[in-house]
Protein backbone atom coordinates (compact mmCIF):
# COMPACT_ATOMS: atom_id res chain seq x y z
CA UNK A 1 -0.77 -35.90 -34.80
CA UNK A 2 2.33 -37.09 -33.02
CA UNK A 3 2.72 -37.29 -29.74
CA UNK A 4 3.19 -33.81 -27.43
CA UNK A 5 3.98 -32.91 -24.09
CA UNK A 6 2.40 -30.09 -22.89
CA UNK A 7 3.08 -27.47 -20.23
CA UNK A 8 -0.25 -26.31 -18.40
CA UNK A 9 0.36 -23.35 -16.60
CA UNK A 10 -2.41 -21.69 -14.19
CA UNK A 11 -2.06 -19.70 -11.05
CA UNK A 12 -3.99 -22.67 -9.03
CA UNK A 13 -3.70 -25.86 -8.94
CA UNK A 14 -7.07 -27.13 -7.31
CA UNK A 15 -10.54 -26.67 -8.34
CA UNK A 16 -10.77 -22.74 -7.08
CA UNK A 17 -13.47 -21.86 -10.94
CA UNK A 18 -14.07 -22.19 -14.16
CA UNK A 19 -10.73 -21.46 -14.97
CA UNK A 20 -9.52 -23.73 -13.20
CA UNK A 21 -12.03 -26.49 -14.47
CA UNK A 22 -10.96 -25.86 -18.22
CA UNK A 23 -6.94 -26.13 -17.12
CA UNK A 24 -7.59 -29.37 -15.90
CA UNK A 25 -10.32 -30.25 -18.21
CA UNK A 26 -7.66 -29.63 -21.45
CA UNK A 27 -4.64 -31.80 -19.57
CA UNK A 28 -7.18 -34.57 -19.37
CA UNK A 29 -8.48 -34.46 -23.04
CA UNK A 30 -5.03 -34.23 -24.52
CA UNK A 31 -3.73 -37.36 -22.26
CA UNK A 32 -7.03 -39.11 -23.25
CA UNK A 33 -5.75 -38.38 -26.92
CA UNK A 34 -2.10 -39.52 -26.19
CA UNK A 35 -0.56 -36.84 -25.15
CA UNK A 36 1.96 -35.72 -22.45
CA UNK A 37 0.62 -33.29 -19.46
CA UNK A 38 2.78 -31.66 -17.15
CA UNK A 39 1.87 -28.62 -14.81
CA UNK A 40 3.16 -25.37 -13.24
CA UNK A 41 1.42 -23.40 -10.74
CA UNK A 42 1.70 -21.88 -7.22
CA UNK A 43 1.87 -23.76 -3.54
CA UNK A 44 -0.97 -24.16 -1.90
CA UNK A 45 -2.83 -26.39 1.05
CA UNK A 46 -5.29 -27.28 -1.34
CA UNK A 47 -3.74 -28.29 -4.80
CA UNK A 48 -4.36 -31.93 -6.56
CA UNK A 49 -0.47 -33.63 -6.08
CA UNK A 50 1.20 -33.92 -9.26
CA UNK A 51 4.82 -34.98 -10.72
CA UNK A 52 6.43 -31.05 -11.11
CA UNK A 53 5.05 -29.60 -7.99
CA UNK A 54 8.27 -29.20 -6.22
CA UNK A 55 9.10 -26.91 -9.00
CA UNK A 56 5.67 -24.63 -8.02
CA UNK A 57 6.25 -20.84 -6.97
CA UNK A 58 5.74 -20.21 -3.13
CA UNK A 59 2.66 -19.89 -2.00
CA UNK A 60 1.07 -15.86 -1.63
CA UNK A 61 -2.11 -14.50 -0.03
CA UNK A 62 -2.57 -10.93 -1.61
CA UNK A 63 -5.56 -10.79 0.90
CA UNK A 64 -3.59 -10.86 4.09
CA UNK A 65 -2.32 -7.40 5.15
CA UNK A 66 1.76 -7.59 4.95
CA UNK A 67 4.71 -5.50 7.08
CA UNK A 68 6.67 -3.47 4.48
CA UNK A 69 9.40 -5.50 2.95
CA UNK A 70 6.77 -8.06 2.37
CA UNK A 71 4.39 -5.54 0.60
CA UNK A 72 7.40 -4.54 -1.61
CA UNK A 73 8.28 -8.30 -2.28
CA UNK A 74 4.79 -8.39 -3.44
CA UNK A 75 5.30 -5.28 -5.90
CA UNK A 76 8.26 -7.17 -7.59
CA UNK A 77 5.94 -10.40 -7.62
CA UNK A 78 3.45 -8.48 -9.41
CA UNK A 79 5.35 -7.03 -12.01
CA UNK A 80 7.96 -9.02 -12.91
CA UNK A 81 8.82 -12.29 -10.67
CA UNK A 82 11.91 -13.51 -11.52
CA UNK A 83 12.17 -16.64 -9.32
CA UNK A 84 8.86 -17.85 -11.10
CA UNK A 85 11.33 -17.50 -14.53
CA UNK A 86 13.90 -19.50 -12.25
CA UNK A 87 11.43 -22.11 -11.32
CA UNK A 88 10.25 -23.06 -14.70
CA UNK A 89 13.97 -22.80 -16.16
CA UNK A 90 14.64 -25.88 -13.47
CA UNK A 91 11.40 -27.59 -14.49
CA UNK A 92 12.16 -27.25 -17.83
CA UNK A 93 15.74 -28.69 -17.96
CA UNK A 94 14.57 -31.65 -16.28
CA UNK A 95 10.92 -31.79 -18.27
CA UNK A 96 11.18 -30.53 -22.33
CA UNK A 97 8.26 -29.64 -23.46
CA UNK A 98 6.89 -29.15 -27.18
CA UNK A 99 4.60 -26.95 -26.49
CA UNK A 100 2.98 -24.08 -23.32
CA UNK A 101 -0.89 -23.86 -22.90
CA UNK A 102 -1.24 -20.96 -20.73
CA UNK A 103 -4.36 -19.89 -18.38
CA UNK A 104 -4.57 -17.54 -15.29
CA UNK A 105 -1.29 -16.46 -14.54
CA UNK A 106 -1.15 -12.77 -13.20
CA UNK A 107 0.08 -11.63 -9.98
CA UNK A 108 1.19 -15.35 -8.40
CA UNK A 109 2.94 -16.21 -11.45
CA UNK A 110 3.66 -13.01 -13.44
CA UNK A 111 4.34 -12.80 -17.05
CA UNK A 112 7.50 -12.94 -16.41
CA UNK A 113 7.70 -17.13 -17.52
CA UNK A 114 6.37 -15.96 -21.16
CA UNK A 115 10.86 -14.31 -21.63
CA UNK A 116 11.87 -17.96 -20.42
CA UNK A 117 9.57 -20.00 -22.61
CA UNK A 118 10.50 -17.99 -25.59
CA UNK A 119 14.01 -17.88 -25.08
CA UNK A 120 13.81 -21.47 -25.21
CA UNK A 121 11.77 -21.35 -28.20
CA UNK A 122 8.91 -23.60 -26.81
CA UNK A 123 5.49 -21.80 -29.12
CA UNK A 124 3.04 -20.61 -26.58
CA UNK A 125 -0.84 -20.40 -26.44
CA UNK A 126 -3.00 -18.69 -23.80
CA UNK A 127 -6.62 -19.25 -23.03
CA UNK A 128 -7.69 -15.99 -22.18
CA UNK A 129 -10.74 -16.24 -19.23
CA UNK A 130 -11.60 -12.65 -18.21
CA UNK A 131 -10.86 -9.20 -19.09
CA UNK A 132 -6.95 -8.76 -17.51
CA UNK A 133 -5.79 -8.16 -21.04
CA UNK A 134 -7.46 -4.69 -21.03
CA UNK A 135 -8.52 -4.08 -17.71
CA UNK A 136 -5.92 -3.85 -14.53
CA UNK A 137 -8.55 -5.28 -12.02
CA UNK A 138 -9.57 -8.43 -14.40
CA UNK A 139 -13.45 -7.77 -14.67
CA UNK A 140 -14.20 -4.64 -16.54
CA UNK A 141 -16.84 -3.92 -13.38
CA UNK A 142 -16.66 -0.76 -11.05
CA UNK A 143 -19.61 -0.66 -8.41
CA UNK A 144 -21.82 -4.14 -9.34
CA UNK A 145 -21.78 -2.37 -13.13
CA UNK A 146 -19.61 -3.18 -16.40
CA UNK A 147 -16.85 -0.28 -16.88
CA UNK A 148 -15.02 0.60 -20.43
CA UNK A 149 -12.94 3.40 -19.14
CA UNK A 150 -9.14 2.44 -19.35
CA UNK A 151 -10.56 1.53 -23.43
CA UNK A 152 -7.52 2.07 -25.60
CA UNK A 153 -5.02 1.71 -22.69
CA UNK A 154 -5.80 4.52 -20.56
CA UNK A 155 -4.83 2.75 -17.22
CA UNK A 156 -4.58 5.46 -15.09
CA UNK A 157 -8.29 5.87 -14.49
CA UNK A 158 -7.74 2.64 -12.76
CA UNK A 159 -6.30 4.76 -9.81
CA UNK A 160 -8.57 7.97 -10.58
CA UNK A 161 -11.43 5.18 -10.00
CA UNK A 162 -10.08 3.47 -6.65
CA UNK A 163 -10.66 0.72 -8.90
CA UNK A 164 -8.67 -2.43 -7.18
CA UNK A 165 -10.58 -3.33 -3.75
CA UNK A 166 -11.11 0.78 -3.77
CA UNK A 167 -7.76 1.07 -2.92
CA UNK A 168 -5.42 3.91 -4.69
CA UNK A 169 -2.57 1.89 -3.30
CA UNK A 170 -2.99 -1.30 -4.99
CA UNK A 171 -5.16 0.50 -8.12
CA UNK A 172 -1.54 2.16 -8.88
CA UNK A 173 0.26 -0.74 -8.61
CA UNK A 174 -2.43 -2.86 -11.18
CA UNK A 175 -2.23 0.51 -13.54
CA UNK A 176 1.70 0.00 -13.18
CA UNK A 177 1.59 -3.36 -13.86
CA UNK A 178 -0.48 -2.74 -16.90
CA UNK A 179 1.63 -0.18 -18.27
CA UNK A 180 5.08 -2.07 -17.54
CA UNK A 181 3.40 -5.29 -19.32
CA UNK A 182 1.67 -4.03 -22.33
CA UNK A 183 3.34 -0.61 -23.25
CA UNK A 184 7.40 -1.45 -21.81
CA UNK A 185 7.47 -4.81 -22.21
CA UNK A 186 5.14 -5.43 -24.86
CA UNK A 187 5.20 -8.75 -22.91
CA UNK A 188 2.22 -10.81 -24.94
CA UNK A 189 3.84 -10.38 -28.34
CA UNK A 190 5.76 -13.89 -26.78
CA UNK A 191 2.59 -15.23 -27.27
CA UNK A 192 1.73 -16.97 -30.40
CA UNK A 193 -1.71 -18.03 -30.28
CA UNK A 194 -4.47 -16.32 -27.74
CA UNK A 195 -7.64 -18.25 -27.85
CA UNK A 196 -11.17 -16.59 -26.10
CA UNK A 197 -14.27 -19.06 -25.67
CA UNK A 198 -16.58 -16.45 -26.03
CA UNK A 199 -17.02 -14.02 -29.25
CA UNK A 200 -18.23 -11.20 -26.92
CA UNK A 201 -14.76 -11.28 -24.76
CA UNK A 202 -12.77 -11.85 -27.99
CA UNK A 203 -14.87 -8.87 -30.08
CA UNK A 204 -14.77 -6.73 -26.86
CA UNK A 205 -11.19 -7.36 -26.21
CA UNK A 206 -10.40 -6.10 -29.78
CA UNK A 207 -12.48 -3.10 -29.11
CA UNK A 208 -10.87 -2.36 -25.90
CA UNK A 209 -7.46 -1.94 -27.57
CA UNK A 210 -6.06 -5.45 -27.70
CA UNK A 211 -4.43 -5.47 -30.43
CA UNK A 212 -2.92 -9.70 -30.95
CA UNK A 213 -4.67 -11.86 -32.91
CA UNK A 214 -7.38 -14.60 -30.97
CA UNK A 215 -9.35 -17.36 -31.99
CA UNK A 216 -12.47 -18.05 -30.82
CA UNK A 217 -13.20 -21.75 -29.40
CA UNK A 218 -15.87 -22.39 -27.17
CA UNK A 219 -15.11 -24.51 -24.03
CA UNK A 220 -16.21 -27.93 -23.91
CA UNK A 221 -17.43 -30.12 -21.11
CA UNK A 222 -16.78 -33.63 -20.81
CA UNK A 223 -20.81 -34.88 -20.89
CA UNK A 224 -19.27 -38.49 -19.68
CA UNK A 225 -18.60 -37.40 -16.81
CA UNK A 226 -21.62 -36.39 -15.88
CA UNK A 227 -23.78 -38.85 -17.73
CA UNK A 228 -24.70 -41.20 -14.55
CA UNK A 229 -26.22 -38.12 -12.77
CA UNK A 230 -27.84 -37.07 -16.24
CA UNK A 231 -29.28 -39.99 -17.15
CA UNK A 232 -30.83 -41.08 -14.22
CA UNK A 233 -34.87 -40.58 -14.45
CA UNK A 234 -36.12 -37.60 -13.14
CA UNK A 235 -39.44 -36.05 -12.31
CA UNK A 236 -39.97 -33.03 -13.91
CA UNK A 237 -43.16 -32.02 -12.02
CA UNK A 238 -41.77 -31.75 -8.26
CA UNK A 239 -43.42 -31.49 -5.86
CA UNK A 240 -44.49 -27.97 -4.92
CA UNK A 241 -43.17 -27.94 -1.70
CA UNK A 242 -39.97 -29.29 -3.65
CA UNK A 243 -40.23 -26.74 -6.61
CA UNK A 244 -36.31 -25.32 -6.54
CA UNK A 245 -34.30 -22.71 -8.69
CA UNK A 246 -30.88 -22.97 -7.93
CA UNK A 247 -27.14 -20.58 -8.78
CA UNK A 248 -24.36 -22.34 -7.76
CA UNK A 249 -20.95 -20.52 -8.19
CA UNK A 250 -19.11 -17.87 -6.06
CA UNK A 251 -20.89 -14.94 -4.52
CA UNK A 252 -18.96 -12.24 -5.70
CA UNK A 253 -19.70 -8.87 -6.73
CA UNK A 254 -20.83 -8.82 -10.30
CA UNK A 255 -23.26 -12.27 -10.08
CA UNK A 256 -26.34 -9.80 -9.59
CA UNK A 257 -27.18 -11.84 -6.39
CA UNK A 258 -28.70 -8.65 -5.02
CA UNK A 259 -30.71 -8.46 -8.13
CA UNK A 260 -31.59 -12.24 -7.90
CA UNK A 261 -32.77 -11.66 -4.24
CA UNK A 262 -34.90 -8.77 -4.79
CA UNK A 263 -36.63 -10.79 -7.55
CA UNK A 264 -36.96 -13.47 -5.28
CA UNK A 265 -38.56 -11.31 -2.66
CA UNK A 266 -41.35 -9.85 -5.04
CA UNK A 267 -42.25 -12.97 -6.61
CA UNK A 268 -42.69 -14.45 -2.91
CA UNK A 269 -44.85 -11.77 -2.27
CA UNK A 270 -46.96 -12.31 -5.08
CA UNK A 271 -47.24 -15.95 -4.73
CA UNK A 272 -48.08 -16.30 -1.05
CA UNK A 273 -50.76 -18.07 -1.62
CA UNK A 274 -49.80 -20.04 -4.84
CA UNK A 275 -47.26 -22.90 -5.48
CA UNK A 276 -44.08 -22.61 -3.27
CA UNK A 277 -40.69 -22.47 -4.50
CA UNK A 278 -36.84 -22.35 -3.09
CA UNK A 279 -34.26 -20.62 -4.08
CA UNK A 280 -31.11 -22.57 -3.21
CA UNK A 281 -27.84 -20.98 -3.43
CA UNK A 282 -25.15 -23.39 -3.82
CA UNK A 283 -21.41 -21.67 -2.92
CA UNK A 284 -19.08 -19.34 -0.98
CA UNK A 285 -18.08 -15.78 -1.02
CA UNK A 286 -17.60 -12.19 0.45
CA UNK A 287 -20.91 -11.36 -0.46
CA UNK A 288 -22.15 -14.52 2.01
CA UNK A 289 -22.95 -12.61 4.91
CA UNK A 290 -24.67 -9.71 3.29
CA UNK A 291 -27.04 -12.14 1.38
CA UNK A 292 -28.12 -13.89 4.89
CA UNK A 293 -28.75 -10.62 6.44
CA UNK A 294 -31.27 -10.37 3.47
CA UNK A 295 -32.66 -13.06 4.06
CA UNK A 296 -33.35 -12.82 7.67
CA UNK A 297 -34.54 -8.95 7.41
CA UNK A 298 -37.07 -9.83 5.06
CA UNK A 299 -38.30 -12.72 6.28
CA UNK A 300 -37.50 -14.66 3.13
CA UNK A 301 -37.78 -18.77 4.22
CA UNK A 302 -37.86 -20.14 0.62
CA UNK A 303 -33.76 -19.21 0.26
CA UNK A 304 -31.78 -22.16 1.55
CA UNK A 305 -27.81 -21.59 1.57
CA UNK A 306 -26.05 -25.18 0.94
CA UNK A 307 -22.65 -24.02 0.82
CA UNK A 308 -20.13 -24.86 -1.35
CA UNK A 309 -20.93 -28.40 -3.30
CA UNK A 310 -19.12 -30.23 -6.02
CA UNK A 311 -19.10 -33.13 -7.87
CA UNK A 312 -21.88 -35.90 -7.04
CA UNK A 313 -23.31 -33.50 -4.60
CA UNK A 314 -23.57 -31.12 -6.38
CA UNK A 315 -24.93 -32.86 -9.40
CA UNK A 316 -27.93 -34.36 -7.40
CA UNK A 317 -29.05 -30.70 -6.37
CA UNK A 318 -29.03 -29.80 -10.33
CA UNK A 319 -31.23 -32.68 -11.08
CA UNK A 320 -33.89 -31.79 -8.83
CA UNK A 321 -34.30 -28.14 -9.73
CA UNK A 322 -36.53 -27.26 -12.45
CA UNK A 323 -34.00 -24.24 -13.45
CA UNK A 324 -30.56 -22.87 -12.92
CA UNK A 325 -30.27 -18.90 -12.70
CA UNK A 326 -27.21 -16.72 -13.83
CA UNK A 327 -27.99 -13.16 -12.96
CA UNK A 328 -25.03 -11.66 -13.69
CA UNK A 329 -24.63 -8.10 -14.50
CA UNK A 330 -20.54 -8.25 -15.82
CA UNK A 331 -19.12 -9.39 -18.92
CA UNK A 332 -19.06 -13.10 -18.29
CA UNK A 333 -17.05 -15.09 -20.76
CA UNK A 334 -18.01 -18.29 -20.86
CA UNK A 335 -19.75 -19.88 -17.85
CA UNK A 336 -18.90 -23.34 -17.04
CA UNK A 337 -22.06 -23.61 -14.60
CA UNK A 338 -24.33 -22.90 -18.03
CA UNK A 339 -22.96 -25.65 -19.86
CA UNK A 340 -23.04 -28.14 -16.54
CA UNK A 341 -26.42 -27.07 -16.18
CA UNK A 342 -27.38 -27.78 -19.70
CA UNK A 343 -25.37 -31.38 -19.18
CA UNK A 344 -27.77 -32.36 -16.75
CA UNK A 345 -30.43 -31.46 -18.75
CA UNK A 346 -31.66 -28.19 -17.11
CA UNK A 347 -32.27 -25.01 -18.77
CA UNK A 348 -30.79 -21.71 -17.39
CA UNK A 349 -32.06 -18.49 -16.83
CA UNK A 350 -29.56 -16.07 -17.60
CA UNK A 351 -29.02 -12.22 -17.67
CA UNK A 352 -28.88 -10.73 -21.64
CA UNK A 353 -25.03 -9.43 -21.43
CA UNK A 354 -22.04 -10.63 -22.78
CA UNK A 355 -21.36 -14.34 -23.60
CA UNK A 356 -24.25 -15.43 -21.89
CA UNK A 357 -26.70 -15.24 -24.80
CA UNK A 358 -24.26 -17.23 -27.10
CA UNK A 359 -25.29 -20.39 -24.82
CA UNK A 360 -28.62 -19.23 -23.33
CA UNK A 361 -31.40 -19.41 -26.18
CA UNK A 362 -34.19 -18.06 -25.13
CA UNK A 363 -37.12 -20.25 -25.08
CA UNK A 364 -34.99 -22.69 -26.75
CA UNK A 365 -32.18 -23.48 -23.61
CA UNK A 366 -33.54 -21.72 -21.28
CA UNK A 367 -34.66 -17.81 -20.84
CA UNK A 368 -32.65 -14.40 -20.92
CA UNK A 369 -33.38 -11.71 -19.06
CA UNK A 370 -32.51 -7.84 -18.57
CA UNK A 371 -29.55 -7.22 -16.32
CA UNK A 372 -30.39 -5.18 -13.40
CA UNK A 373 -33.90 -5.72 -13.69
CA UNK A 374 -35.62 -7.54 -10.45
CA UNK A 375 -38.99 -7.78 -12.40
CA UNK A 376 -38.33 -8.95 -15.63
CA UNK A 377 -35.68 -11.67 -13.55
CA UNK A 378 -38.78 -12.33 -11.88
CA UNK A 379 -41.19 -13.12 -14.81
CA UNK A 380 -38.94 -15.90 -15.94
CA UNK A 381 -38.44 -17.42 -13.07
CA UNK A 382 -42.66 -17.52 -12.69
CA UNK A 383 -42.90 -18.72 -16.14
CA UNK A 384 -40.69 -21.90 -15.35
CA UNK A 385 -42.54 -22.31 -12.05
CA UNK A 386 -45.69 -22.58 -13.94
CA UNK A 387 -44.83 -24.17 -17.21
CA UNK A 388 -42.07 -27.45 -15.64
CA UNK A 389 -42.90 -29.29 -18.90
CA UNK A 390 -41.71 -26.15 -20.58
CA UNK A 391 -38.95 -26.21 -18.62
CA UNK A 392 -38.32 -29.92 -18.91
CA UNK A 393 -38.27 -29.18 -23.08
CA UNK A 394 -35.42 -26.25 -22.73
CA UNK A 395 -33.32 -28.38 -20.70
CA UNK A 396 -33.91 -31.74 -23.10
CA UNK A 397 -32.63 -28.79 -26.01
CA UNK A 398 -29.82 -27.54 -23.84
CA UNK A 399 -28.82 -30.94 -23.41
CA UNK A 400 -28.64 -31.57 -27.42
CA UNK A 401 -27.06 -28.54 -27.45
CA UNK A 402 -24.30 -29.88 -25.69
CA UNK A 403 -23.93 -32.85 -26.88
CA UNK A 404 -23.61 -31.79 -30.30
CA UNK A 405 -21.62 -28.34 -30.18
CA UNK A 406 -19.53 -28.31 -27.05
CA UNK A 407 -17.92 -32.14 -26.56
CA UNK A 408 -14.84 -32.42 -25.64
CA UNK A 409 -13.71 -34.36 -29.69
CA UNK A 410 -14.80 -31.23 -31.22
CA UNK A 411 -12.79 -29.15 -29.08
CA UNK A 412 -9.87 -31.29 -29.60
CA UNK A 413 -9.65 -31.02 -33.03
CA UNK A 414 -10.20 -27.24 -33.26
CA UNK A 415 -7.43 -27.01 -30.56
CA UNK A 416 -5.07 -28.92 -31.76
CA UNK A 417 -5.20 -27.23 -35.20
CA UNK A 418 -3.86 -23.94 -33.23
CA UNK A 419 -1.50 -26.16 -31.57
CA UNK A 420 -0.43 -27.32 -34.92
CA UNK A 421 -0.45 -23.34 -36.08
CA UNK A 422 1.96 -22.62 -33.53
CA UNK A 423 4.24 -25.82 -33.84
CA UNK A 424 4.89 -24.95 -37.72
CA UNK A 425 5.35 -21.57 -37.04
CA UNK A 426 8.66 -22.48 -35.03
């Protein structure tokens, strides 16, 4: 194919989570291939420098209580930001572009870019990551538990439901900006390809009331990258005063940590006088202080907190675990930390919901579980602490897995067939 430049277009420019990890991840496969990759995105302290980043939108912090004009700036941010359209107008006269590869762009952003690209005729495609197509606070979750009710576009139970930070305030504003985007607007018929890398999120989507067309295409993960820390021999039978399960990711409502930890608690009980084991929890989040009052009330000294890791670091802690856990009890998508987890050749055990099944084979990559249930949770995790060679196997499969479904050449060539789609479509 010839040679494209490509807008990538996220919310953040750093690496803030998976979402993140893919927008980057795509820039660098498509320049590995030849092509062009330029990027627009919001200010912040903590974004990777890049050529267009004078042409980013200001910086925000919807966390930080405002005065009133600045809570009403924030309204017109939300729902339609023009100086985000004015932004990328600049960027574009000075960078054309054959094509827009679209991520995370609600609320910093807006949709209000998707009028400018199309005006200028440049074909769009969005990676679609969570649930904000159908559901005004992103996650389809309301109390640690998956929610359907706004199905078929009924938004205002959003507010009825407190359903944004249990606020009515800013749960009316997300049902407004839901309403403005999908019903006035009809904003995302500028988009000309939607792609979803799990079938769950693309199937649920549908059944939600999303009514534009999406193709499904797993994300990929670049093995090379991780192939020194992979390849390097390790010992499968640790030590037992080594023996480790680890979650690494944000800890967030909807991650079943509370679920994990009470699984955690009854298996130490059980075992008190068998092998010991660690639970290491790799990561920051709200939910960080809650967990290490946990820990301390019951007494629990096999959970270690590492904080948040990355990259070598990170790796290293992987590799000496016999297992990686994913309790979580929303709809994931597509977890990244599954398929770096099955990279380094280490099987997962993962809660039986959403996409998580689609990678997590049980007994074959690793073991599924029931969501919400601290006992069943806790059977797996006994059955890898007493079978490592077991253990060892999954993760050896996971690996293959990997390796031969979920490389970054295979996902090239299934995306640039939607790129070409879209191009021809012009």
């Amino acid at each position: 194919m010839r040679r494209l430049t490509v807008l990538h277009i996220n919310k953040f420019h750093y690496l803030r989570g998976g979402s993140e990890a893919v927008y980057f991840a795509i820039a660098d496969l498509l320049s590995s291939h030849g092509h062009n990759s330029i990027f627009f995105s919001m200010a912040h302290p903590l974004n990777i420098s890049c050529e267009t980043e004078e042409y980013f939108v200001p910086f925000v912090n919807f966390d930080i209580k405002q005065n009133f004009i600045n809570e009403v700036k924030l309204v017109k941010r939300v729902l339609y930001y023009s100086k985000a359209k004015k932004n990328l107008s600049q960027l574009l006269d000075k960078y054309p572009v054959d094509i827009a590869h679209l991520h995370n762009i609600h609320h910093q952003i807006s949709p209000s870019i998707l009028h400018t690209l199309k005006k200028r005729k440049i074909p769009i495609v969005m990676t679609l990551h969570d649930y904000k197509m159908v559901c005004a606070s992103y996650n389809m979750l309301v109390q640690e538990r998956p929610c359907e009710i706004c199905v078929r576009g009924r938004h205002y139970k959003a507010i009825l439901h407190k359903c944004l930070k249990d606020s009515y305030r800013k749960s009316a504003l997300a049902a407004a900006e839901m309403y403005l985007h999908h019903k006035f607007f009809d904003i995302y018929s500028n988009v000309d390809a939607f792609i979803s890398p799990s079938m769950f999120h693309k199937e649920k989507l549908e059944e939600m009331g999303f009514n534009k067309k999406i193709s499904y295409l797993m994300n990929f993960i670049d093995i090379q990258k991780l192939s020194e820390a992979a390849s390097q021999e390790v010992e499968h039978r640790i030590a037992d005063e080594d023996a480790s399960i680890i979650y690494f990711g944000r800890l967030t409502q909807g991650k079943g940590l509370f679920t994990l930890f009470e699984a955690i608690s009854f298996l130490r009980q059980k075992r008190r006088r068998d092998k010991k084991f660690v639970l290491k929890i790799i990561g920051e989040g709200p939910l960080k202080n809650q967990l290490e009052d946990i820990v301390t009330r019951e007494s629990m000294d096999n959970v270690e907190f590492l904080g948040y890791l990355h990259g070598d670091q990170l790796y290293q802690e992987i590799r000496k675990c016999l297992a990686v856990v994913l309790a979580s009890e929303w709809y994931e998508n597509n977890p990244m930390c599954i398929m770096e987890a099955f990279t380094l050749g280490k099987p997962v055990i993962g809660s039986n919901i959403a996409g998580i099944p689609e990678l997590v084979r049980n007994y074959e990559t690793g073991l599924t579980f029931e969501p919400e249930n601290p006992k069943d949770l806790s059977s797996k995790i006994e059955y890898i602490l007493d079978n490592p060679n077991k253990a060892a196997e999954m993760g050896e499969n996971a690996r293959v897995f990997v390796e031969q479904e979920l490389n970054p050449e295979k996902y090239y060539q299934r995306l640039i067939k939607i790129y070409k789609q879209v191009l021809t479509r012009e």
